[in-house]
PDB file of N, CA and C in Angstrom:
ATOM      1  N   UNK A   1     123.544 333.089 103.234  1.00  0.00           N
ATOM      2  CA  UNK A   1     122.419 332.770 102.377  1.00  0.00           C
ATOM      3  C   UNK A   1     122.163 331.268 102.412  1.00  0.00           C
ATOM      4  N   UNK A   2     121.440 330.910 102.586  1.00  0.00           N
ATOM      5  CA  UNK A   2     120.443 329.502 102.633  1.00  0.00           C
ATOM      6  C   UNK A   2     120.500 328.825 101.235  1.00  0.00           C
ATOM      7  N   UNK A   3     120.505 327.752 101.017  1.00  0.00           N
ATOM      8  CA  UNK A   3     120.494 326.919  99.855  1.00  0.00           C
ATOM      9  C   UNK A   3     119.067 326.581  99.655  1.00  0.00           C
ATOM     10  N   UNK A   4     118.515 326.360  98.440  1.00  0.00           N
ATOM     11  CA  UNK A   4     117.284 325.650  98.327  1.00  0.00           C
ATOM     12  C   UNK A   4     116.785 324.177  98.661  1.00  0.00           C
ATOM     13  N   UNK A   5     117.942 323.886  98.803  1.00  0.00           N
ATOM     14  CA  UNK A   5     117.855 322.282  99.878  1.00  0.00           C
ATOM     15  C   UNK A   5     117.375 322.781 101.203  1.00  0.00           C
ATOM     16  N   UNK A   6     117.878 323.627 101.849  1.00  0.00           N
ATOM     17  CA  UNK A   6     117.903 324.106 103.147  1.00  0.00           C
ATOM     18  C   UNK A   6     116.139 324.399 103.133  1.00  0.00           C
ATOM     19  N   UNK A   7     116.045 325.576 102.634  1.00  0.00           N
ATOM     20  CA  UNK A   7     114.579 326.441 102.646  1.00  0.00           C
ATOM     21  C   UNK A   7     113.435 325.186 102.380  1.00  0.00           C
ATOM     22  N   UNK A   8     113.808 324.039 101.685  1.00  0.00           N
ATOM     23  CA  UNK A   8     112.728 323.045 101.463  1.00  0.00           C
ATOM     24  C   UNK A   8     113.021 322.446 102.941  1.00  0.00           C
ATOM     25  N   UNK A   9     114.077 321.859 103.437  1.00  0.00           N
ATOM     26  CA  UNK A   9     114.069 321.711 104.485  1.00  0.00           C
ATOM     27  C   UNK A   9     113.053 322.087 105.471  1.00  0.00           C
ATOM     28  N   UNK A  10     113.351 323.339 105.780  1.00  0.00           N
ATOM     29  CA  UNK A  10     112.668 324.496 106.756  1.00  0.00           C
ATOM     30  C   UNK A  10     111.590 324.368 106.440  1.00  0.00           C
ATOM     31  N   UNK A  11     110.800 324.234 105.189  1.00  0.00           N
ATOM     32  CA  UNK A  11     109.246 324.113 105.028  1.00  0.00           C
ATOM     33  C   UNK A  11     108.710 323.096 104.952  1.00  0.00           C
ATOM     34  N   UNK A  12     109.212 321.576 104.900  1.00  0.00           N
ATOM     35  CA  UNK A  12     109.158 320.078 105.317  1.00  0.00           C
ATOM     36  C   UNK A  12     108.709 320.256 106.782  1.00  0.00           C
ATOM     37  N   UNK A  13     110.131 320.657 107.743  1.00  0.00           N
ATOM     38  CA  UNK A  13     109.874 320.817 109.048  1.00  0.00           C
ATOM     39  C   UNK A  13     108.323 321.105 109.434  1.00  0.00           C
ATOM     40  N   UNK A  14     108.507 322.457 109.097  1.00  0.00           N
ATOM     41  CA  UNK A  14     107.215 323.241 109.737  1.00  0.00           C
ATOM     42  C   UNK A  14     105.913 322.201 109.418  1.00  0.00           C
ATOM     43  N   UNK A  15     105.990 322.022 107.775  1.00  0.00           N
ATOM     44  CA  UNK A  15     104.817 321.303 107.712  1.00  0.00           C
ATOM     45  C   UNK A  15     104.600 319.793 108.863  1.00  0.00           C
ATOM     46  N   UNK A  16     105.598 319.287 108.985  1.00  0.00           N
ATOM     47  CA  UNK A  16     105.241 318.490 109.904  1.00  0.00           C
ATOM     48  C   UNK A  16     104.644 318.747 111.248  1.00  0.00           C
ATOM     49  N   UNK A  17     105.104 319.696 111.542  1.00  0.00           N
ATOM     50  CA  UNK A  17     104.959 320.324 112.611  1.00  0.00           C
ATOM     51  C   UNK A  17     103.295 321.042 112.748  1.00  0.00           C
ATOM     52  N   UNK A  18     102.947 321.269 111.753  1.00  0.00           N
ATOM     53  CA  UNK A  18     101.596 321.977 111.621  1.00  0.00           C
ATOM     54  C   UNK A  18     100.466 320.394 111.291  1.00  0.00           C
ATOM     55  N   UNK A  19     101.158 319.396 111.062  1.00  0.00           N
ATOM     56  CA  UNK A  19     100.587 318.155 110.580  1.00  0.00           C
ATOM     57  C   UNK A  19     100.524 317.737 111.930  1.00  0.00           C
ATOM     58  N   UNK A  20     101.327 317.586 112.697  1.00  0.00           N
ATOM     59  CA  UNK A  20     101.078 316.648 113.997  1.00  0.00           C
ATOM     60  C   UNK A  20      99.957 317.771 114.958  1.00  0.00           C
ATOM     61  N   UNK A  21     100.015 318.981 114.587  1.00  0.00           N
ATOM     62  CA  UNK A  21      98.732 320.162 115.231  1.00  0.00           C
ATOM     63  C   UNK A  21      97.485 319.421 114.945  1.00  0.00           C
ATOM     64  N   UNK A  22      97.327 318.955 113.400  1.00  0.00           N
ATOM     65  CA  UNK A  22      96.289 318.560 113.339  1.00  0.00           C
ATOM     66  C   UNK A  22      95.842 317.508 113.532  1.00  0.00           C
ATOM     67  N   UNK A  23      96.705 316.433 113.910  1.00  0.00           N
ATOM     68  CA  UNK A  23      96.206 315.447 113.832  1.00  0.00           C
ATOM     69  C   UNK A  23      96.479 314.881 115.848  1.00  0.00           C
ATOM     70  N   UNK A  24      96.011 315.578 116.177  1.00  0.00           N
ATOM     71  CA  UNK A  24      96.028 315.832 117.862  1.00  0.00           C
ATOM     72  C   UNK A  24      97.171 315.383 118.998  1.00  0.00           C
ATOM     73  N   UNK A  25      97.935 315.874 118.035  1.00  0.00           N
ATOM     74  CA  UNK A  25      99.690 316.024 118.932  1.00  0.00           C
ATOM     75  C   UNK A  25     100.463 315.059 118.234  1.00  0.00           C
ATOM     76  N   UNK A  26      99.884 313.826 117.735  1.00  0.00           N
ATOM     77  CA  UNK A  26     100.660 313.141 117.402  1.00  0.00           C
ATOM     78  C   UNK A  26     100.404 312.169 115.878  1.00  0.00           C
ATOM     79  N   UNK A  27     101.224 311.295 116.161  1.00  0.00           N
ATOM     80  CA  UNK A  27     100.991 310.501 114.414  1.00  0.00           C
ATOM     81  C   UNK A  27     102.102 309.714 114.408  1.00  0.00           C
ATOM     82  N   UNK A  28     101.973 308.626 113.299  1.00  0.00           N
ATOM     83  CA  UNK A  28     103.119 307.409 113.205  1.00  0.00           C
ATOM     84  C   UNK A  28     103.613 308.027 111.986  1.00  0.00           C
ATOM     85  N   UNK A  29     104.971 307.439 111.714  1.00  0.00           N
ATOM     86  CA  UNK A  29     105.845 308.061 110.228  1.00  0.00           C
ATOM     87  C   UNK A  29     105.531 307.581 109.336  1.00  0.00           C
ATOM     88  N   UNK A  30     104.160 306.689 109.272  1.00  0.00           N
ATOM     89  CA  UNK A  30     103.704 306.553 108.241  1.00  0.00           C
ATOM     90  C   UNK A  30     102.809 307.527 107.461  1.00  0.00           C
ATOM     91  N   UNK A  31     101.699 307.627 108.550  1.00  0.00           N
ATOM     92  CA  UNK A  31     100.741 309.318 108.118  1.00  0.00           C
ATOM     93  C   UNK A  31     101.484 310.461 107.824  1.00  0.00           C
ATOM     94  N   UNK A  32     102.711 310.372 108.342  1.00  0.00           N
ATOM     95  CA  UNK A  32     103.416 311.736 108.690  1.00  0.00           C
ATOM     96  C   UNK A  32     104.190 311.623 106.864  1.00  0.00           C
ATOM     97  N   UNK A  33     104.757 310.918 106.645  1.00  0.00           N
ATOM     98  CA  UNK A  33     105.110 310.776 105.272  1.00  0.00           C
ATOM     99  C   UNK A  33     103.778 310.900 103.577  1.00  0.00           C
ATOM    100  N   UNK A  34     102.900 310.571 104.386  1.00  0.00           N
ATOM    101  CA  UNK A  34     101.745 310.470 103.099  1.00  0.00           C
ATOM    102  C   UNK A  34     101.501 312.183 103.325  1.00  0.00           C
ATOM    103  N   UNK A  35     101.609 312.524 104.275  1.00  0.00           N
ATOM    104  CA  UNK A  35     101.348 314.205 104.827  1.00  0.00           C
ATOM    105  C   UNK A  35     102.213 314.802 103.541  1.00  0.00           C
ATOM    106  N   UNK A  36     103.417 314.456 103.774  1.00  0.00           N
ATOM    107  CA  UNK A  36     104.654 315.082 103.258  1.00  0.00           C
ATOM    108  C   UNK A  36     104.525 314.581 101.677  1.00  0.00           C
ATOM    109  N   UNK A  37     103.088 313.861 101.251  1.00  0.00           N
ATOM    110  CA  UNK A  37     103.534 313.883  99.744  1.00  0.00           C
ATOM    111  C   UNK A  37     102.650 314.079  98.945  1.00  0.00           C
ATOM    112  N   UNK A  38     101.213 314.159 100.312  1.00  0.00           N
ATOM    113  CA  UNK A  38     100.364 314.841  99.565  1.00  0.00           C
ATOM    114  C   UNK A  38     100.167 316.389  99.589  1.00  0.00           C
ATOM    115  N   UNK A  39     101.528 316.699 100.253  1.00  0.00           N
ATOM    116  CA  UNK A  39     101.582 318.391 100.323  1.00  0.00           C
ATOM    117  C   UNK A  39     102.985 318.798  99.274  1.00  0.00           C
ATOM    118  N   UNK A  40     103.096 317.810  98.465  1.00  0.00           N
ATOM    119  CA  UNK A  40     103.796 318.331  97.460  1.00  0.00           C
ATOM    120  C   UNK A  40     105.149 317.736  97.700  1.00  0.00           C
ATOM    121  N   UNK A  41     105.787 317.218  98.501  1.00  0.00           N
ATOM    122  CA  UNK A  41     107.024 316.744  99.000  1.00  0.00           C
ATOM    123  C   UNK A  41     107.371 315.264  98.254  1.00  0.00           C
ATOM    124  N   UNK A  42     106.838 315.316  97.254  1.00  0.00           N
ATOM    125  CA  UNK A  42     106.730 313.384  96.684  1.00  0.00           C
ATOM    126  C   UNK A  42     108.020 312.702  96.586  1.00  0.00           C
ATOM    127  N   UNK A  43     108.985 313.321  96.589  1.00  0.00           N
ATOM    128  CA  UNK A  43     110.125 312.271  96.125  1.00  0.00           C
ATOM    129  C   UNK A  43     110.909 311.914  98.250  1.00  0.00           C
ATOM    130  N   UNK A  44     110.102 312.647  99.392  1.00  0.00           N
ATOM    131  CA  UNK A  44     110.688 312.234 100.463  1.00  0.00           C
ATOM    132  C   UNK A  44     110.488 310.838 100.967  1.00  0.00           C
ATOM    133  N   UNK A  45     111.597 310.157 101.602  1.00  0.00           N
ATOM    134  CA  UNK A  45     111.314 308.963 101.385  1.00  0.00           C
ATOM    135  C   UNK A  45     111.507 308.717 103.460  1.00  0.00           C
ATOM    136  N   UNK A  46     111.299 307.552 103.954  1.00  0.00           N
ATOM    137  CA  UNK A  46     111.152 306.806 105.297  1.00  0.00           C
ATOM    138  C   UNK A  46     112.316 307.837 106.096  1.00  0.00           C
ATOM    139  N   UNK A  47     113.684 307.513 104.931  1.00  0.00           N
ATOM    140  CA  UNK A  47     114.835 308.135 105.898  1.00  0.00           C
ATOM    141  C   UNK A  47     114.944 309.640 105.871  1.00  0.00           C
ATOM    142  N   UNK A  48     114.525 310.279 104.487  1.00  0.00           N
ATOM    143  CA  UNK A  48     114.497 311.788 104.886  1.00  0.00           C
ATOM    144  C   UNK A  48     113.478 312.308 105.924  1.00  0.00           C
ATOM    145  N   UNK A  49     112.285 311.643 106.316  1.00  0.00           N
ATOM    146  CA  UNK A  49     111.709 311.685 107.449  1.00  0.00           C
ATOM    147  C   UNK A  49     112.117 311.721 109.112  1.00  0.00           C
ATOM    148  N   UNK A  50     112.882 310.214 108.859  1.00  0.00           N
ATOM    149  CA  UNK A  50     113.520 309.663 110.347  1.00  0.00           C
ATOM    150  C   UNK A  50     114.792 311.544 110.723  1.00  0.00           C
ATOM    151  N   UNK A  51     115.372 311.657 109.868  1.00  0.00           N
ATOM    152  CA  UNK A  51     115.758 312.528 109.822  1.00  0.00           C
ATOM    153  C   UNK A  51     115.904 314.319 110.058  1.00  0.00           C
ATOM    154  N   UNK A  52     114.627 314.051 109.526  1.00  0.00           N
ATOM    155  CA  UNK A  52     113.315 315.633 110.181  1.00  0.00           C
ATOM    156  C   UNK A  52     113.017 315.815 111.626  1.00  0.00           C
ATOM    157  N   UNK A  53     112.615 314.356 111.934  1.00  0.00           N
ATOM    158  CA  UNK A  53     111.933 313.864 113.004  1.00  0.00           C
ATOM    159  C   UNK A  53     113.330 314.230 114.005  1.00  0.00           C
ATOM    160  N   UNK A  54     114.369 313.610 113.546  1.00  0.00           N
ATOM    161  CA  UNK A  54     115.188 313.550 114.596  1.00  0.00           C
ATOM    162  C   UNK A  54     115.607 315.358 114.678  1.00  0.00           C
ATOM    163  N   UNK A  55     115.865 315.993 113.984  1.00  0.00           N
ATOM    164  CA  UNK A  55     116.078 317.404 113.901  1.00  0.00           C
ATOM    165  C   UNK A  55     115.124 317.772 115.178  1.00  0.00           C
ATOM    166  N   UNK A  56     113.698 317.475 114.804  1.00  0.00           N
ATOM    167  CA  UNK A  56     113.104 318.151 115.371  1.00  0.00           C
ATOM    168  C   UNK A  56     112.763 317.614 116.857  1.00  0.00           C
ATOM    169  N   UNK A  57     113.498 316.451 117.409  1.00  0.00           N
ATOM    170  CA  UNK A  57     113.224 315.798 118.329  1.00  0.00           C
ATOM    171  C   UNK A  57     114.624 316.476 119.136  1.00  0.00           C
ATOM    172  N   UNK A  58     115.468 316.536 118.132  1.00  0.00           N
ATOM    173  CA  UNK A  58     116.388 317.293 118.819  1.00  0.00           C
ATOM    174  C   UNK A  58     116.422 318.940 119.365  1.00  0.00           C
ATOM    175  N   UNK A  59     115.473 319.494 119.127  1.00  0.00           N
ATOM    176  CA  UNK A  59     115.645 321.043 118.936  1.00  0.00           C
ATOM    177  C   UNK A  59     114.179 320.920 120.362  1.00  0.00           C
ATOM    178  N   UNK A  60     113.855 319.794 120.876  1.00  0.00           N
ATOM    179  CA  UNK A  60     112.638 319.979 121.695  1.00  0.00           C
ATOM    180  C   UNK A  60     111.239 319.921 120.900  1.00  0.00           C
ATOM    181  N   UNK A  61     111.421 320.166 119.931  1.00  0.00           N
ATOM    182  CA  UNK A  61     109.665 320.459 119.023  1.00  0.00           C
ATOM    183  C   UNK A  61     109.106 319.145 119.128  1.00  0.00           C
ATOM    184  N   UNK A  62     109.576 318.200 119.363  1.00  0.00           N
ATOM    185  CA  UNK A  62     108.594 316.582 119.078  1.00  0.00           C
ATOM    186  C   UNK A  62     109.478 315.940 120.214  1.00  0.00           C
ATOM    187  N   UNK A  63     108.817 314.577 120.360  1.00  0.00           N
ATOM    188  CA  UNK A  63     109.480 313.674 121.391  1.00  0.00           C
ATOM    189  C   UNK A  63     108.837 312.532 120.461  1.00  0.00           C
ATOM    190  N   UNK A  64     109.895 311.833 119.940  1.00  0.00           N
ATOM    191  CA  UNK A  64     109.247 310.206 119.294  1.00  0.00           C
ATOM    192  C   UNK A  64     110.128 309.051 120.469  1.00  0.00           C
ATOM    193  N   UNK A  65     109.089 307.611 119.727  1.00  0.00           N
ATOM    194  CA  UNK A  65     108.939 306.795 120.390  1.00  0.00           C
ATOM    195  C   UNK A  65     108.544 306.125 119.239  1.00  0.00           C
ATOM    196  N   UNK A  66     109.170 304.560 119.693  1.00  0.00           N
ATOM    197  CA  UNK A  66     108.774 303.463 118.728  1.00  0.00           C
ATOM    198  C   UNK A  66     107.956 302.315 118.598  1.00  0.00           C
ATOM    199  N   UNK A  67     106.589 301.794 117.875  1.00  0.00           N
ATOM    200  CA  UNK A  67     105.780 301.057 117.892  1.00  0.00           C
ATOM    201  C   UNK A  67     106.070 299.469 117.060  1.00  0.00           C
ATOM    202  N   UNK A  68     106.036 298.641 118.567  1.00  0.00           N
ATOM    203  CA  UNK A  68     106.312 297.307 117.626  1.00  0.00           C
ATOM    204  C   UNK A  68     107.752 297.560 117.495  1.00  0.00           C
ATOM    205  N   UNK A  69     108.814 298.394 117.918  1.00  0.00           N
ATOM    206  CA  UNK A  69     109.791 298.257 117.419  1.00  0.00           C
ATOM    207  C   UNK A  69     110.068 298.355 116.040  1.00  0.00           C
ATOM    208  N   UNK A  70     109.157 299.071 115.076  1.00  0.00           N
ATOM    209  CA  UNK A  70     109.115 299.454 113.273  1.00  0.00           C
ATOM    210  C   UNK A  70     108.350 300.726 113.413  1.00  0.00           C
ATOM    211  N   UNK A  71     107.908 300.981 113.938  1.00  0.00           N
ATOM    212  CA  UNK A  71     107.086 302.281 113.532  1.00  0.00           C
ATOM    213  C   UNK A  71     107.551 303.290 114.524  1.00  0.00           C
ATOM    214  N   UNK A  72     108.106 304.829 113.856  1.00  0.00           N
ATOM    215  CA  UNK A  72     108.309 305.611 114.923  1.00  0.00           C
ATOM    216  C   UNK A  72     106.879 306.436 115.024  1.00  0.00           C
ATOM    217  N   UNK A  73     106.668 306.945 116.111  1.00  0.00           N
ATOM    218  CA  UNK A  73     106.082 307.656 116.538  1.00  0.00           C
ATOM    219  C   UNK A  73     106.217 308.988 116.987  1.00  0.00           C
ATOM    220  N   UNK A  74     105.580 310.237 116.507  1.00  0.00           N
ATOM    221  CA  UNK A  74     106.271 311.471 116.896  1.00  0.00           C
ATOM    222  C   UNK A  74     104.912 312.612 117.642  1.00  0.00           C
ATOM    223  N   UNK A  75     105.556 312.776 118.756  1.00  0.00           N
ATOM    224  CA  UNK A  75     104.256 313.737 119.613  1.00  0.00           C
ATOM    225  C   UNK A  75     104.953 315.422 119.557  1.00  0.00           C
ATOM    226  N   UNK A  76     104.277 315.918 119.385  1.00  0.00           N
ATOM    227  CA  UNK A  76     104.654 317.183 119.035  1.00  0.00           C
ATOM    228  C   UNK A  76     104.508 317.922 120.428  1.00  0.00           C
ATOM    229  N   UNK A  77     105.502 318.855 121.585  1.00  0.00           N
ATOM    230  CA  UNK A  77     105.660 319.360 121.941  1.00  0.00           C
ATOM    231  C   UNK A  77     104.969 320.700 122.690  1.00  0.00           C
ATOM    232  N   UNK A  78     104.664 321.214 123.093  1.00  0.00           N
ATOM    233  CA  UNK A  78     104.417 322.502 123.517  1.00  0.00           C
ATOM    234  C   UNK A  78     105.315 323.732 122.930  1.00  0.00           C
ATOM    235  N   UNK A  79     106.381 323.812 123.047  1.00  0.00           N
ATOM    236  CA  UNK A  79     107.727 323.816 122.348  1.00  0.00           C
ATOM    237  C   UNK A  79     107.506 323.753 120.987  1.00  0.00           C
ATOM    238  N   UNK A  80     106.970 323.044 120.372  1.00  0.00           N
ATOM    239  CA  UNK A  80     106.431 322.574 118.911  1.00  0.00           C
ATOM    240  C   UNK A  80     105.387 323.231 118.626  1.00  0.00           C
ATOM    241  N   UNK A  81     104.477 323.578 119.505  1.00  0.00           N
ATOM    242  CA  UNK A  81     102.791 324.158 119.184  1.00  0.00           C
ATOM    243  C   UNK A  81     103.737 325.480 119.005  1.00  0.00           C
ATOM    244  N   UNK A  82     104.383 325.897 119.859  1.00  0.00           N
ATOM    245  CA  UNK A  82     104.627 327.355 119.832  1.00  0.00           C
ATOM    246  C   UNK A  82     105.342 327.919 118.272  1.00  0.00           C
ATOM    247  N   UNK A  83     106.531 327.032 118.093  1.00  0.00           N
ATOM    248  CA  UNK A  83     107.306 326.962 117.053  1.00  0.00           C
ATOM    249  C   UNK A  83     105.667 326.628 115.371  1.00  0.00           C
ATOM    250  N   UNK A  84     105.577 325.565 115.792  1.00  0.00           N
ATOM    251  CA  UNK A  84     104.336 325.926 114.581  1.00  0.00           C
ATOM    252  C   UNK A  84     103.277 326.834 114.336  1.00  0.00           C
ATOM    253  N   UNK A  85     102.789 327.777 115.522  1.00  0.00           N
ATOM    254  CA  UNK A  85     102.257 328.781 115.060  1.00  0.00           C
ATOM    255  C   UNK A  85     103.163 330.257 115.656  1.00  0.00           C
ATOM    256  N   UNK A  86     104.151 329.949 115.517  1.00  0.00           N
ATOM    257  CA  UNK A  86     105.261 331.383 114.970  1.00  0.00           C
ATOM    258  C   UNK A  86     105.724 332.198 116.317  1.00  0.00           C
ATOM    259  N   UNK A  87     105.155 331.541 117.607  1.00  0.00           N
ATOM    260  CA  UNK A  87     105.704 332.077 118.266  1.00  0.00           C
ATOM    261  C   UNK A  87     106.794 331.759 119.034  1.00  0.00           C
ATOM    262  N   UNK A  88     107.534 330.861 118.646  1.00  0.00           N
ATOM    263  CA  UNK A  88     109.115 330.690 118.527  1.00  0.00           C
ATOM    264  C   UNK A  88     109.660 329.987 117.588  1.00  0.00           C
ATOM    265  N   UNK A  89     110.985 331.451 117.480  1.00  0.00           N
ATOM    266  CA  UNK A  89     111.298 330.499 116.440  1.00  0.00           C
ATOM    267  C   UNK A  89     112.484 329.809 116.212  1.00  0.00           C
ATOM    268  N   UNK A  90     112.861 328.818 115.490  1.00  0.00           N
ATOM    269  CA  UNK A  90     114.082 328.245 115.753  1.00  0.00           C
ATOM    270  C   UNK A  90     114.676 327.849 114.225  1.00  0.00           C
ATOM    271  N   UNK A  91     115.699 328.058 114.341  1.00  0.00           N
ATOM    272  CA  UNK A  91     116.232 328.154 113.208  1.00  0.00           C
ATOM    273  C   UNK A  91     116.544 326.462 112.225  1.00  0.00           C
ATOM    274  N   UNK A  92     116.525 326.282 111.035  1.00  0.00           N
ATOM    275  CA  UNK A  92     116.193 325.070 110.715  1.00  0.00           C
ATOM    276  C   UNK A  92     114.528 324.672 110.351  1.00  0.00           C
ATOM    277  N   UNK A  93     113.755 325.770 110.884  1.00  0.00           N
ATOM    278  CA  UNK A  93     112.101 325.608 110.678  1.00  0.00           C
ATOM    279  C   UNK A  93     111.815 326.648 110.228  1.00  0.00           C
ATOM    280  N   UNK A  94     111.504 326.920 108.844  1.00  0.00           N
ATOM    281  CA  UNK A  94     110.340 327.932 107.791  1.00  0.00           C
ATOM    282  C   UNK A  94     109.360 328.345 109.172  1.00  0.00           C
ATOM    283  N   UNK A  95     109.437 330.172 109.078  1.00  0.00           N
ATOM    284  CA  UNK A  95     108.592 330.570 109.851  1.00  0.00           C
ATOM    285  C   UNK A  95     107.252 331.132 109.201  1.00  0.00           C
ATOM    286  N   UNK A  96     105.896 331.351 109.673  1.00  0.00           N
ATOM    287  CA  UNK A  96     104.980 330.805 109.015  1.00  0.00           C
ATOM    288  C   UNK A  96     104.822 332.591 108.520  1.00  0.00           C
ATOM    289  N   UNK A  97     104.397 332.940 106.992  1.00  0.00           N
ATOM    290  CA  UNK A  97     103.884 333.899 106.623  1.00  0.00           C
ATOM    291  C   UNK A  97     102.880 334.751 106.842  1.00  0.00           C
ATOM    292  N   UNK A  98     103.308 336.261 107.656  1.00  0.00           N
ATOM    293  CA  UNK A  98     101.992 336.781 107.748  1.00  0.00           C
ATOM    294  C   UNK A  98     100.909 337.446 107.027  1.00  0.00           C
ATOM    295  N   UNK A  99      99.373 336.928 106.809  1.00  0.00           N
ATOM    296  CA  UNK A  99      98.869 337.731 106.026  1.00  0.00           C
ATOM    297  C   UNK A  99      98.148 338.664 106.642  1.00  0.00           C
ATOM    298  N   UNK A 100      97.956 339.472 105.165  1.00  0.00           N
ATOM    299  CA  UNK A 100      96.950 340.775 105.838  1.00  0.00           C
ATOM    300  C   UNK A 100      97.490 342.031 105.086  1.00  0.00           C
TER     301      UNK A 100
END
């Protein structure tokens, strides 16, 4: 059984993941954090980000890179498109609800 740390986890992830969809593959951890707090996530801060990012940089879903040497940068994957709209899935990422 999953902890509720965990499951917020998993739905942080995804949302990022559905955030860099929209915003055309990619985004700096700055947008990517205002993402995460205007979707309800308010108390996440720079490092619970760097953190996500790296999860998900690790699992293949994103590939970041750093601007100026201060700003990371995170491009979301193919690997990532798939994983954000549900057709793979990987564990550590909230899979998306079907309606109907």
């Amino acid at each position: 059984m999953t902890s509720f740390a965990d499951h917020l986890k998993a739905e942080r992830r995804r949302m990022l993941l559905l955030t860099l969809l929209d915003l055309d593959g990619h985004a700096n951890e700055r947008s990517l954090l205002t993402a995460l707090h205007l979707d309800g996530h308010i108390r996440e801060t720079k490092e619970t980000l760097r953190e996500d990012l790296e999860f998900l940089r690790s699992t293949a879903l994103i590939t970041t890179s750093m601007f100026q040497e201060t700003v990371m940068v995170a491009r979301i994957t193919d690997r990532g498109i798939d994983c954000a709209k549900g057709r793979v899935t990987v564990e550590g990422i909230k899979r998306p609800q079907i309606v109907g």
